[in-house]
Each structure stands twice: as C-alpha cells, then as structure tokens.
C-alpha atoms as a PDB file:
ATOM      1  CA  UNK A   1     100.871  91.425 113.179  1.00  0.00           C
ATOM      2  CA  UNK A   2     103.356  92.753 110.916  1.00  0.00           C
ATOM      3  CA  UNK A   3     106.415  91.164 112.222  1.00  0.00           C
ATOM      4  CA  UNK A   4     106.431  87.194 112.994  1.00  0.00           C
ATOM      5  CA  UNK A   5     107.451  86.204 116.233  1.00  0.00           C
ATOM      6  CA  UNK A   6     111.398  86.229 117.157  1.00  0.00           C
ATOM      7  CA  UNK A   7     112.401  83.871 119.361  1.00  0.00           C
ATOM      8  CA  UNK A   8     116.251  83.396 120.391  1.00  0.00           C
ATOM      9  CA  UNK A   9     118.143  81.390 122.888  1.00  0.00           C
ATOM     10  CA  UNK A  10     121.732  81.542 123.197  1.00  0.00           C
ATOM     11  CA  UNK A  11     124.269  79.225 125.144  1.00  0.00           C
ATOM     12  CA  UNK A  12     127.704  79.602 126.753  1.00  0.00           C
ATOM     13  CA  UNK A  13     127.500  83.172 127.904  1.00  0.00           C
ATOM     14  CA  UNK A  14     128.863  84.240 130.974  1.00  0.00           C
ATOM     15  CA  UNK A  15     126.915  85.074 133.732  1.00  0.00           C
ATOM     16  CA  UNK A  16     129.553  87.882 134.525  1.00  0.00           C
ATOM     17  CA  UNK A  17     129.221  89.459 131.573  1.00  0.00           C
ATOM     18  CA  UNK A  18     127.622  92.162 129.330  1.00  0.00           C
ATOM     19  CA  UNK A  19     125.813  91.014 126.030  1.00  0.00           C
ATOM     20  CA  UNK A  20     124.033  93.167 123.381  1.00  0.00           C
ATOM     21  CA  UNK A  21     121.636  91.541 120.677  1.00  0.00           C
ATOM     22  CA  UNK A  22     120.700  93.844 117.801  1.00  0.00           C
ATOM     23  CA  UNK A  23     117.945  92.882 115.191  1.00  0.00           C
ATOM     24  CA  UNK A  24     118.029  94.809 111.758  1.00  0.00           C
ATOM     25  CA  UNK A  25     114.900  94.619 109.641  1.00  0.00           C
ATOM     26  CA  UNK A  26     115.124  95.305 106.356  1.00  0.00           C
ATOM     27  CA  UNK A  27     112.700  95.996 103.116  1.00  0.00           C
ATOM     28  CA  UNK A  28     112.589  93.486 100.359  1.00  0.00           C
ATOM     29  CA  UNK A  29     111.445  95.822  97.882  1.00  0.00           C
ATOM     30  CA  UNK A  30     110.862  99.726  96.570  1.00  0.00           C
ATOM     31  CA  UNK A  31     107.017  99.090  97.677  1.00  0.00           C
ATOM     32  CA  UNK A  32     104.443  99.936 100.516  1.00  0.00           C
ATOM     33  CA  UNK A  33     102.024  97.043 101.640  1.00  0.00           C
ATOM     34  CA  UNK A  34      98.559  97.092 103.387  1.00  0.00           C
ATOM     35  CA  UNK A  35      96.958  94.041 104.067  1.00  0.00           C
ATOM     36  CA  UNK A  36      93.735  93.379 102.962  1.00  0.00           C
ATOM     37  CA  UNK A  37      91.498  91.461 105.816  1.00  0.00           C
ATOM     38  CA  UNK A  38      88.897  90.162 103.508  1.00  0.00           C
ATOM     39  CA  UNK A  39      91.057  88.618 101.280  1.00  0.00           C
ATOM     40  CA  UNK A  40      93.599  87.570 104.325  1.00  0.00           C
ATOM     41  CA  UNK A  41      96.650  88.612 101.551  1.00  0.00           C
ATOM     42  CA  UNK A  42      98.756  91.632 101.546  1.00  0.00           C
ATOM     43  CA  UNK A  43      97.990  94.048  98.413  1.00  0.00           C
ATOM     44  CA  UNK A  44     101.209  96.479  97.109  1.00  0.00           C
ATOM     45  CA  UNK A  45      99.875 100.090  98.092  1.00  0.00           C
ATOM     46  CA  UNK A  46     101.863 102.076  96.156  1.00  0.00           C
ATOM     47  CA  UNK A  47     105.671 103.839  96.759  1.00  0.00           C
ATOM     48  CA  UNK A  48     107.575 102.852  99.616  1.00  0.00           C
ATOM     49  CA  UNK A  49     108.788 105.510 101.758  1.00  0.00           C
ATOM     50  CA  UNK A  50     112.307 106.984 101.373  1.00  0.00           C
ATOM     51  CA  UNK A  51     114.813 105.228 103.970  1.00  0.00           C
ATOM     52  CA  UNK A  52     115.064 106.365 107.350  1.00  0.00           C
ATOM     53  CA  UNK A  53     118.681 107.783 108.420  1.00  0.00           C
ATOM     54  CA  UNK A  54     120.322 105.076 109.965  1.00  0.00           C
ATOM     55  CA  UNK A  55     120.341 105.496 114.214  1.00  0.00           C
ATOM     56  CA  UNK A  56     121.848 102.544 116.764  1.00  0.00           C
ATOM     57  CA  UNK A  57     121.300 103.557 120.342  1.00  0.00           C
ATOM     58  CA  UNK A  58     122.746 101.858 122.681  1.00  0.00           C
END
C-alpha cells in the first residue's frame, strides 16, 4: 500500500445534520519514491513531479 490505513471516529454529531470530512495529503519532500520489494525499503527515484493545481469538490 502506499497510504496507511485511516481510521476516524467522531462523537457528538447530530443525527440531523450535514458533516463533511476532508483529508489533505501532502509531500514531505522535492523527491519521487518506488519501493523496492526485495529489499522491503523505499529507494528515492529521482524528481518529484511538479504540484498538481489545487481542486476541492464537494
């Protein structure tokens, strides 16, 4: 996977009403990744890519 697992609960809401959760998942670094399954550790594979334009849909 590339992504752990997200798990969230929340308490206190109201049944009645309308709720929106938004996850943003940002780079750590100006690099690209790969992962290398023989060696179970991910290896920097070059230049990241430029930034995507920003979008929220709702």
């Amino acid at each position: 996977r590339m992504f752990p697992t997200c798990r969230v609960s929340f308490n206190g809401l109201r049944p009645e009403g309308f709720y929106a959760v938004l996850m943003d998942i940002v780079p750590v670094d100006e690099k690209r990744y790969r992962y290398a399954y023989h060696r179970s550790c991910w290896l920097v594979a070059g230049k990241a890519d430029p930034p995507a334009p920003a979008r929220l849909y709702v």
